[in-house]
C-alpha atoms as a PDB file:
ATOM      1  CA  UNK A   1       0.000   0.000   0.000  1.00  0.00           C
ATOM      2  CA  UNK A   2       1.209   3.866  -1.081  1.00  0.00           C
ATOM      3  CA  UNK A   3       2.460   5.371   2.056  1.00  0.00           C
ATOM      4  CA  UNK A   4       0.638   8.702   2.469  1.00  0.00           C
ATOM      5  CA  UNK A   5       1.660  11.691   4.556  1.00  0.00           C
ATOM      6  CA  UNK A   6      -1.778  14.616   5.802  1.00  0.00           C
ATOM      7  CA  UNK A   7       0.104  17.902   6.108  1.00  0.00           C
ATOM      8  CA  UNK A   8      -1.938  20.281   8.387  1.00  0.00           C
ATOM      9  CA  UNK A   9      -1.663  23.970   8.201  1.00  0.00           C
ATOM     10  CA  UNK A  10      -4.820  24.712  10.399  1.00  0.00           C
ATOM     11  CA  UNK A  11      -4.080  26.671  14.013  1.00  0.00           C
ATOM     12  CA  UNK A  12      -7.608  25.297  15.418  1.00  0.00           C
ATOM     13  CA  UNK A  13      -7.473  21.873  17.048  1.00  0.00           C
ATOM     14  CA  UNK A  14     -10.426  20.387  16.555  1.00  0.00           C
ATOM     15  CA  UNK A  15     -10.686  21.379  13.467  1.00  0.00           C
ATOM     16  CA  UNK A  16      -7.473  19.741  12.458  1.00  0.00           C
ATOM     17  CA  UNK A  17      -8.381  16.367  14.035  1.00  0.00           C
ATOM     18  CA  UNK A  18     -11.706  16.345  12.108  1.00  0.00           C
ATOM     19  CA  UNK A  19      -9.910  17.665   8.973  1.00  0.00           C
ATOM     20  CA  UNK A  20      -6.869  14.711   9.174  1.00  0.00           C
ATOM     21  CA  UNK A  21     -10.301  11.532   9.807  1.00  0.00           C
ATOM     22  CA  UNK A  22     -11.915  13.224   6.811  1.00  0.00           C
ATOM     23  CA  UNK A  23      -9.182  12.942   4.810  1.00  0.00           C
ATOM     24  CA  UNK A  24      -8.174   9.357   6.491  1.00  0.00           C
ATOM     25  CA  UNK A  25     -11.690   8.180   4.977  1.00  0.00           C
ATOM     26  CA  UNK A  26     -11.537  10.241   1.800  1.00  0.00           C
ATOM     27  CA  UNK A  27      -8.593   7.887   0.836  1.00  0.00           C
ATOM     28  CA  UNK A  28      -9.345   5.178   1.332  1.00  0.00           C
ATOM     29  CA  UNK A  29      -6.735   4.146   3.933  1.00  0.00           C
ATOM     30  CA  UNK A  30      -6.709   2.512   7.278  1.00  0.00           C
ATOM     31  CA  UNK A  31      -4.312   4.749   8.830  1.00  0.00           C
ATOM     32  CA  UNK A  32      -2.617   8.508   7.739  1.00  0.00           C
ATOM     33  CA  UNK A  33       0.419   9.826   8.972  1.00  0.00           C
ATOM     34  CA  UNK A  34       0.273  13.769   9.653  1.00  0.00           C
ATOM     35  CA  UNK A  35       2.649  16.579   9.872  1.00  0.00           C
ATOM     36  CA  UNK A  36       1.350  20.021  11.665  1.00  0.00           C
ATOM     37  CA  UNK A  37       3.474  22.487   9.579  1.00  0.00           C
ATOM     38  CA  UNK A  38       2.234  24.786  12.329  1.00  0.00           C
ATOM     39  CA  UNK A  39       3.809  23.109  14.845  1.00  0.00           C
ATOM     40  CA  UNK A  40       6.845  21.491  13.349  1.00  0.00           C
ATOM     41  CA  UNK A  41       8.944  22.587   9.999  1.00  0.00           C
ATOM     42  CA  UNK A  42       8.914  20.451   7.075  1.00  0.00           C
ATOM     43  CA  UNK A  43      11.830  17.852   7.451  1.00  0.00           C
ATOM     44  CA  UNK A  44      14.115  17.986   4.471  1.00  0.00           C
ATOM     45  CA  UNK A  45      13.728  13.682   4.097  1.00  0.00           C
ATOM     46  CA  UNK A  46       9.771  14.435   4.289  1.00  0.00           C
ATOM     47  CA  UNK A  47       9.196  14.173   0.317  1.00  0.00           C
ATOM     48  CA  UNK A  48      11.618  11.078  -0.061  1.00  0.00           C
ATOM     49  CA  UNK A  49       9.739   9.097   3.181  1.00  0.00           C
ATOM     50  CA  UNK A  50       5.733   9.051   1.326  1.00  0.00           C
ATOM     51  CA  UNK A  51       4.445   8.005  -2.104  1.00  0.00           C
ATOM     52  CA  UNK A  52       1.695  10.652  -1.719  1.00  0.00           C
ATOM     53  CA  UNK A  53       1.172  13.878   0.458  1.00  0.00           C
ATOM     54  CA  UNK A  54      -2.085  15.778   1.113  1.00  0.00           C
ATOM     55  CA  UNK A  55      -2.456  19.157   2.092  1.00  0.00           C
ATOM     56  CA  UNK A  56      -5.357  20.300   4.024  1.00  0.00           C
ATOM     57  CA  UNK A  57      -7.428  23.882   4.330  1.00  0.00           C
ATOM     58  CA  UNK A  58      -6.027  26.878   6.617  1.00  0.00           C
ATOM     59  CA  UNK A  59      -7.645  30.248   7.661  1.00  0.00           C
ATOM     60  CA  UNK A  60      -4.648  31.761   6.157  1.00  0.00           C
ATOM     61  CA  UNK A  61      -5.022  33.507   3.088  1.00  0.00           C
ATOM     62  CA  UNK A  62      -2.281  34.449   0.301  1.00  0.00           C
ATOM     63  CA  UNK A  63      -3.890  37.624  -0.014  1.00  0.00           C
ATOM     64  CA  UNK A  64      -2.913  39.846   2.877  1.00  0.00           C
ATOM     65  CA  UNK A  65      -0.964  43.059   2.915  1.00  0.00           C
ATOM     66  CA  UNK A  66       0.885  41.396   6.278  1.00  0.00           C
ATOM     67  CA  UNK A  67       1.883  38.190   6.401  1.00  0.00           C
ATOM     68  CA  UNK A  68       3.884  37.051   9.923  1.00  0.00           C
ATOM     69  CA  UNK A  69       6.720  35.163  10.111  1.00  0.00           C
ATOM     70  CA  UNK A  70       4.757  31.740  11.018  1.00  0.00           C
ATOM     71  CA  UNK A  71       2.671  32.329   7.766  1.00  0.00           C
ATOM     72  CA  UNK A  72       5.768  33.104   5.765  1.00  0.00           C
ATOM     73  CA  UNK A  73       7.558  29.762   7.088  1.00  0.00           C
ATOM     74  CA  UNK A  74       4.415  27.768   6.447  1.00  0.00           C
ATOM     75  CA  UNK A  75       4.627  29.088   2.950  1.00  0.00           C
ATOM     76  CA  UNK A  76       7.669  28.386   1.844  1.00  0.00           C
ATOM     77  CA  UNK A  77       7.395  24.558   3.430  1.00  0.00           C
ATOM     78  CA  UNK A  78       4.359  24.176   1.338  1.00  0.00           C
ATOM     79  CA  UNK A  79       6.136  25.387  -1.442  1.00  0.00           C
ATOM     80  CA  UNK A  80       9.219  22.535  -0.945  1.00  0.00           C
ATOM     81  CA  UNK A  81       6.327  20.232  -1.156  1.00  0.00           C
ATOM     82  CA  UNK A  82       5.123  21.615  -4.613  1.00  0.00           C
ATOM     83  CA  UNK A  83       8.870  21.317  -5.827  1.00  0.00           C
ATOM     84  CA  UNK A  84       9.534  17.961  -4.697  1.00  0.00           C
ATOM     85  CA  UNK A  85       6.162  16.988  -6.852  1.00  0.00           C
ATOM     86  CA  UNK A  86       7.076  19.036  -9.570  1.00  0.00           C
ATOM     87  CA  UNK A  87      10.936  17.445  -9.678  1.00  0.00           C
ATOM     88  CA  UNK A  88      10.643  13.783  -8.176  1.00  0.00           C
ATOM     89  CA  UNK A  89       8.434  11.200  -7.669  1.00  0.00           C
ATOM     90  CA  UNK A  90       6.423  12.390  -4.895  1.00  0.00           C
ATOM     91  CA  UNK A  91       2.689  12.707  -5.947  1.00  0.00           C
ATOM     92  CA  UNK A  92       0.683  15.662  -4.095  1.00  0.00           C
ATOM     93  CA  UNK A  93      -2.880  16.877  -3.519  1.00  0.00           C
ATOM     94  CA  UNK A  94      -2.784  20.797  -2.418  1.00  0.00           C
ATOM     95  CA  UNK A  95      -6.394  21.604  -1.080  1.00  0.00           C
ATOM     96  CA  UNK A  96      -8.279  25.584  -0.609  1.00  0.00           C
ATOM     97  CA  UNK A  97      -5.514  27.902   0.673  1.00  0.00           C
ATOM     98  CA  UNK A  98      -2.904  25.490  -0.604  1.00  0.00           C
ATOM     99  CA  UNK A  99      -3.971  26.170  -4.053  1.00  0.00           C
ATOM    100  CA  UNK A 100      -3.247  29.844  -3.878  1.00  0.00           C
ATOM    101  CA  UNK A 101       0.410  28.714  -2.484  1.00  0.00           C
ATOM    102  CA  UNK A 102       1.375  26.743  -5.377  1.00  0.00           C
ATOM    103  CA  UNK A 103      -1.049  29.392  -7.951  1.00  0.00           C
ATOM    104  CA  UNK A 104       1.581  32.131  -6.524  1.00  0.00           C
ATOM    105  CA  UNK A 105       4.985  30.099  -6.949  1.00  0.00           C
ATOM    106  CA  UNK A 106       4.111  29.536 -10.380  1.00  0.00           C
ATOM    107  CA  UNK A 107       3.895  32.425 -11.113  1.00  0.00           C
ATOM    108  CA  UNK A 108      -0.155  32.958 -11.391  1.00  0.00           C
ATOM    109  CA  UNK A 109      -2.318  35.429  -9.578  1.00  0.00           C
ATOM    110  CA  UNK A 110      -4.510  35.459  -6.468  1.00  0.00           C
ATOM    111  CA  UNK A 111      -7.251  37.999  -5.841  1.00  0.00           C
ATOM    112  CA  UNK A 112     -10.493  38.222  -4.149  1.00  0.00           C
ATOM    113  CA  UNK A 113     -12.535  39.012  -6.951  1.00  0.00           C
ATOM    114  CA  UNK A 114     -14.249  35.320  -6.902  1.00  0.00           C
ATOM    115  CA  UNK A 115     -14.672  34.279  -3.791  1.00  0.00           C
ATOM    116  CA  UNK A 116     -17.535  31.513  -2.847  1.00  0.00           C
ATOM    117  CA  UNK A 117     -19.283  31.146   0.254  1.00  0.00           C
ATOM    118  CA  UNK A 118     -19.886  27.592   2.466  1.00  0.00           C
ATOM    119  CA  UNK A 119     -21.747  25.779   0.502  1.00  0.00           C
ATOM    120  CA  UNK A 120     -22.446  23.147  -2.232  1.00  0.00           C
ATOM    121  CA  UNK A 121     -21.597  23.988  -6.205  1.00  0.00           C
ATOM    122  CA  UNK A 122     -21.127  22.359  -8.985  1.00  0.00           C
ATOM    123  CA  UNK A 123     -18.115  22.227 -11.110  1.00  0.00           C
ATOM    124  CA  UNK A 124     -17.227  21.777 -14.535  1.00  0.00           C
ATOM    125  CA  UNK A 125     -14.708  18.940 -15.681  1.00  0.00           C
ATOM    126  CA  UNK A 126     -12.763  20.344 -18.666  1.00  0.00           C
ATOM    127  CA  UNK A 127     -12.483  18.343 -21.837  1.00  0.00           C
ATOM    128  CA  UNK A 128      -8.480  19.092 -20.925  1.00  0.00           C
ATOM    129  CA  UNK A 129      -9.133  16.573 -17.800  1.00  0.00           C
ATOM    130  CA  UNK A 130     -10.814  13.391 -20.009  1.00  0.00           C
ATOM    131  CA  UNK A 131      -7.653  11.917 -19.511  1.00  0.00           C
ATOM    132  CA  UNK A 132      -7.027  12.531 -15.844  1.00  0.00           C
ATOM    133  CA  UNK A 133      -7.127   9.449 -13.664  1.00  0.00           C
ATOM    134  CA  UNK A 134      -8.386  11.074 -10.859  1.00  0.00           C
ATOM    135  CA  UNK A 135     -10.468  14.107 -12.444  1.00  0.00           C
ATOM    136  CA  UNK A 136     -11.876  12.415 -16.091  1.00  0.00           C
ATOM    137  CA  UNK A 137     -14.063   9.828 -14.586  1.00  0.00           C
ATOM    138  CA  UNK A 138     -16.073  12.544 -12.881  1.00  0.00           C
ATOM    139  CA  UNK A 139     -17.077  14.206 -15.802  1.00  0.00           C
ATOM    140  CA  UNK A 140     -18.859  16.053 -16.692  1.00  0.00           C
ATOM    141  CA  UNK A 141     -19.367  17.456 -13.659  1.00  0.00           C
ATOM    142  CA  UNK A 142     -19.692  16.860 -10.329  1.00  0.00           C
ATOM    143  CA  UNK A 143     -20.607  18.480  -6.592  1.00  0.00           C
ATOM    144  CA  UNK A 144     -18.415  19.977  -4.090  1.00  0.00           C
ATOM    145  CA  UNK A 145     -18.078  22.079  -0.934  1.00  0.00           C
ATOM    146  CA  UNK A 146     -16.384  25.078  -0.958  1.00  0.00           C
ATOM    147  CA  UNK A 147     -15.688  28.265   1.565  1.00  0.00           C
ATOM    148  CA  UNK A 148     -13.045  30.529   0.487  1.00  0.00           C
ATOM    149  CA  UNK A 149     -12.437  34.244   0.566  1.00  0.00           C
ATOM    150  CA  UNK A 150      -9.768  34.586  -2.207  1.00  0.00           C
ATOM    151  CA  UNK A 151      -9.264  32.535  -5.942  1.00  0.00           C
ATOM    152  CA  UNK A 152      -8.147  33.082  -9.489  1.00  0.00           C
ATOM    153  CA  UNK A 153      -9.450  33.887 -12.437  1.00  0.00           C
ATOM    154  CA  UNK A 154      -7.123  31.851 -15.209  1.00  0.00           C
ATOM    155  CA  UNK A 155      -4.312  28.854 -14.031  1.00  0.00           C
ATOM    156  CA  UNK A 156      -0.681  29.583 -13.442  1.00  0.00           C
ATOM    157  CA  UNK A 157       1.566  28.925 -16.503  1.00  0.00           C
ATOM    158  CA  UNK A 158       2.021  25.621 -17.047  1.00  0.00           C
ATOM    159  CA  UNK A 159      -0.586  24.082 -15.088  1.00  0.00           C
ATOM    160  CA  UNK A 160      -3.706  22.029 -16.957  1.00  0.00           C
ATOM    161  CA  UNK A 161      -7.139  23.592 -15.782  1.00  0.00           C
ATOM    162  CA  UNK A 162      -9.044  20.428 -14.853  1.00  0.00           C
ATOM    163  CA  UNK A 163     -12.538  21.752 -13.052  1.00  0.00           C
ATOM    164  CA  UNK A 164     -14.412  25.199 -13.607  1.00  0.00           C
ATOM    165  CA  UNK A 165     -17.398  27.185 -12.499  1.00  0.00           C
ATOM    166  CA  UNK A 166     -18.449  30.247 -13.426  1.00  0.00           C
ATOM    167  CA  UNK A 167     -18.497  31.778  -9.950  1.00  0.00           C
ATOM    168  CA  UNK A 168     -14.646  30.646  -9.728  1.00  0.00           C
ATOM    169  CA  UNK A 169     -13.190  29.736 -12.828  1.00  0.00           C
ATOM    170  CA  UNK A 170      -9.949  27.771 -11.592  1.00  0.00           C
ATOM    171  CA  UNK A 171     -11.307  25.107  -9.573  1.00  0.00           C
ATOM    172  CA  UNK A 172      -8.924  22.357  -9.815  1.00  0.00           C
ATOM    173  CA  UNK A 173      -5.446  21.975 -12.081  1.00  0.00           C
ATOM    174  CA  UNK A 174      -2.737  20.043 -12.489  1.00  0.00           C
ATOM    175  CA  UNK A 175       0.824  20.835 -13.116  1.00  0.00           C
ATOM    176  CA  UNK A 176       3.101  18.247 -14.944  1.00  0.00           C
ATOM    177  CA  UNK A 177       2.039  14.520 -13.730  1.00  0.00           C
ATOM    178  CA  UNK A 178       2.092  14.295  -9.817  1.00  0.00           C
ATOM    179  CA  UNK A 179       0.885  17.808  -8.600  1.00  0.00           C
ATOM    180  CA  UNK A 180      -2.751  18.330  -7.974  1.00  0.00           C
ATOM    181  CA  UNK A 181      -4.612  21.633  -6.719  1.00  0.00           C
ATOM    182  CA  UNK A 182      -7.645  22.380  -5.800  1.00  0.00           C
ATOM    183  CA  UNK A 183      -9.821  25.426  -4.569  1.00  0.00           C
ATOM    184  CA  UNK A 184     -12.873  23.615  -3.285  1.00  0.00           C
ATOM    185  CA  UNK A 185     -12.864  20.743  -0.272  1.00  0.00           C
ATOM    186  CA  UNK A 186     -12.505  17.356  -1.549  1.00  0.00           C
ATOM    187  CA  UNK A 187     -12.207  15.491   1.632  1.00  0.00           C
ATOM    188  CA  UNK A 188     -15.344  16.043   3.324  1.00  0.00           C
ATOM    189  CA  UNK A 189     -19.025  14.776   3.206  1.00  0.00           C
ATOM    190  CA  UNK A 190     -21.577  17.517   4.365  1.00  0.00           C
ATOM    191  CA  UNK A 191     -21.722  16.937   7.759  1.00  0.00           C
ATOM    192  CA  UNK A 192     -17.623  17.158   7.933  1.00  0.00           C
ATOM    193  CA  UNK A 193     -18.360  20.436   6.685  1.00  0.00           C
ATOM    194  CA  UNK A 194     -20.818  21.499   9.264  1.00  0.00           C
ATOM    195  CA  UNK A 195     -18.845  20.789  12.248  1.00  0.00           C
ATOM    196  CA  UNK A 196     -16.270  22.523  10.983  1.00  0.00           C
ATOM    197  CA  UNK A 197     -18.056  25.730  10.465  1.00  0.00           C
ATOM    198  CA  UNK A 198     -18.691  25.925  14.274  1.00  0.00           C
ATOM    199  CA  UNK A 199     -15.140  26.963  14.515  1.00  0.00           C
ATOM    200  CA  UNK A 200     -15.129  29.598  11.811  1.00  0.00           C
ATOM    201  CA  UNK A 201     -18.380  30.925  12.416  1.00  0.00           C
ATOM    202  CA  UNK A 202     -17.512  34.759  12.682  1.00  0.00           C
ATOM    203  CA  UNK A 203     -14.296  34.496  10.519  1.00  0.00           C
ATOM    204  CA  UNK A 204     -16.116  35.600   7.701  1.00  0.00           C
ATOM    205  CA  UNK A 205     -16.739  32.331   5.342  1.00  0.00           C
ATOM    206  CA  UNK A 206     -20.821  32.875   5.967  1.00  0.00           C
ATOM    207  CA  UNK A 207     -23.038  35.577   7.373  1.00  0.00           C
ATOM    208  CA  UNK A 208     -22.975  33.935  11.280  1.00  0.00           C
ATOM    209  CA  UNK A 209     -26.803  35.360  11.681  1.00  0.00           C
ATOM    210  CA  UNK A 210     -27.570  32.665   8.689  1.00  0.00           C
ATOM    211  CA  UNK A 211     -25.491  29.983  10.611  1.00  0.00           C
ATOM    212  CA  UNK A 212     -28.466  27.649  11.106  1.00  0.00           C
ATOM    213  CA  UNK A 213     -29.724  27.705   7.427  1.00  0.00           C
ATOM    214  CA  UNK A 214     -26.061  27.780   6.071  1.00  0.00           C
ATOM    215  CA  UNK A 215     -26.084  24.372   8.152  1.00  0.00           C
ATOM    216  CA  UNK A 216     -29.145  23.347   6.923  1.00  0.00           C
ATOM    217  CA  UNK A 217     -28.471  24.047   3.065  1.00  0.00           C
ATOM    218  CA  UNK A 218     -25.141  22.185   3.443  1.00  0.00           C
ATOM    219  CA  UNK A 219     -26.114  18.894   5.444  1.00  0.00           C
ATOM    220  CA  UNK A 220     -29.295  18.712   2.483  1.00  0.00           C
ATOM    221  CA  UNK A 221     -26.061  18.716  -0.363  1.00  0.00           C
ATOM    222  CA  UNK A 222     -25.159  15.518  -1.905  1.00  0.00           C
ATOM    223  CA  UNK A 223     -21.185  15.758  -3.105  1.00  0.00           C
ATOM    224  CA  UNK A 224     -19.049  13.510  -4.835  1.00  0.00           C
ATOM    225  CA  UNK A 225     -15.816  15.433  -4.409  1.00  0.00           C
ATOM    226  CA  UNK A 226     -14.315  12.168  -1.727  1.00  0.00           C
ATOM    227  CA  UNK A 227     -13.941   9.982  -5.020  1.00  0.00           C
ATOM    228  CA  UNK A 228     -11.113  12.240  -6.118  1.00  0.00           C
ATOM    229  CA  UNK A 229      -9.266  11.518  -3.450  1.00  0.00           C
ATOM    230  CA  UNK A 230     -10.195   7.645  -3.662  1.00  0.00           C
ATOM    231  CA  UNK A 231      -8.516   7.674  -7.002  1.00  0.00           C
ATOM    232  CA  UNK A 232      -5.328   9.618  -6.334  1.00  0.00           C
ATOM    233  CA  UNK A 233      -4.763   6.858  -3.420  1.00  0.00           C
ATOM    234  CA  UNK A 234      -5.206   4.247  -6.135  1.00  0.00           C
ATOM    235  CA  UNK A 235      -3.230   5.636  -8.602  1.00  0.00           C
ATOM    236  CA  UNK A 236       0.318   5.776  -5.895  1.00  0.00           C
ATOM    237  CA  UNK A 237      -0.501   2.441  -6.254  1.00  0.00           C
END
């Protein structure tokens, strides 16, 4: 079985340990190993130790006029991680803020002119992606969960734009074989996504007056995002 490594870049807790089972299950895999980026630097032997890595969601956000020193070191670990999947044979899955991470090192833009609230939408698989292992069998289109206050409007050079929406256009892309990105959630079912808003509910992601029907509109959703991550489990072999 692929080893598989769930790097965590979120400050809250419980959050974390929900996000780390959600991906656990999304995978497909008895057990995950996890690194808290917060917590610990990347280890330079990380990328040559795992098959696979996953990268979860963070209240961080590329766009800021400030960011601190722990954002800044986060950063740049995540960005190692995009390297080593560009260069070797590590495979990786960068989720929500980790998508404006990689976006930025490649030289694309990040703005928050399309940002989507928490909730369900449906994306677009691009005729680009009918060859994907992981994003092709979805076509054409499938439903995810997404919260996220900043996005981009066209893929970074080089990258293949995979999934699509009209309220965010770059929803998913790949760059060269083993690098993966994503805007929306893939990992969780609806009511991952519900508990989690309890510890986010006045950081801006939904009006927290509307918190009940935001919860209510989300748990009635019916997503198929968790079979990308299925395949890119199968496909490290």
């Amino acid at each position: 079985m692929a080893s598989i490594l769930y790097v965590c870049v979120r400050p809250e807790q419980g959050a974390a340990d929900a996000e780390h089972q959600s991906f656990r299950r999304a995978l497909g895999v008895p057990s995950l190993d996890r690194w808290d980026l917060l917590e610990t630097p990347l280890d330079a032997s990380v990328p040559e130790q795992y098959d696979g890595i996953v990268v979860g969601g963070s209240p961080f956000n590329v766009v800021v006029e400030e960011r601190g020193e722990l954002q800044r070191r986060v950063e740049g670990d995540l960005e190692r991680l995009a390297r080593a999947a560009l260069d070797g044979p590590l495979s990786a899955f960068f989720t929500c803020y980790g998508i404006g991470v990689v976006t930025r090192m490649l030289g694309g833009t990040v703005g928050s002119a399309v940002p989507e609230s928490t909730r369900a939408t449906q994306v677009r698989i691009t005729s680009a992606a009918a060859e994907d292992p992981i994003f092709g069998p979805s076509a054409p289109a499938m439903s995810v969960l997404t919260a996220h206050k900043e996005g981009s409007i066209e893929p970074p050079p080089g990258a293949v734009l995979l999934a699509t929406n009209d309220d965010c256009p770059v929803q998913a892309y790949r760059v060269g074989n083993r690098l993966y990105a994503t805007q929306f959630h893939p990992e969780v079912t609806p009511q991952d996504f519900v508990d989690r808003m309890a510890y986010y509910r006045t950081t801006g992601y939904f009006d927290p007056r509307e918190y009940d029907l935001t919860a209510e509109r989300v748990l009635a959703a019916s997503v198929t995002g968790t079979d990308l991550l299925r395949r890119f489990a199968a496909m490290l072999g």
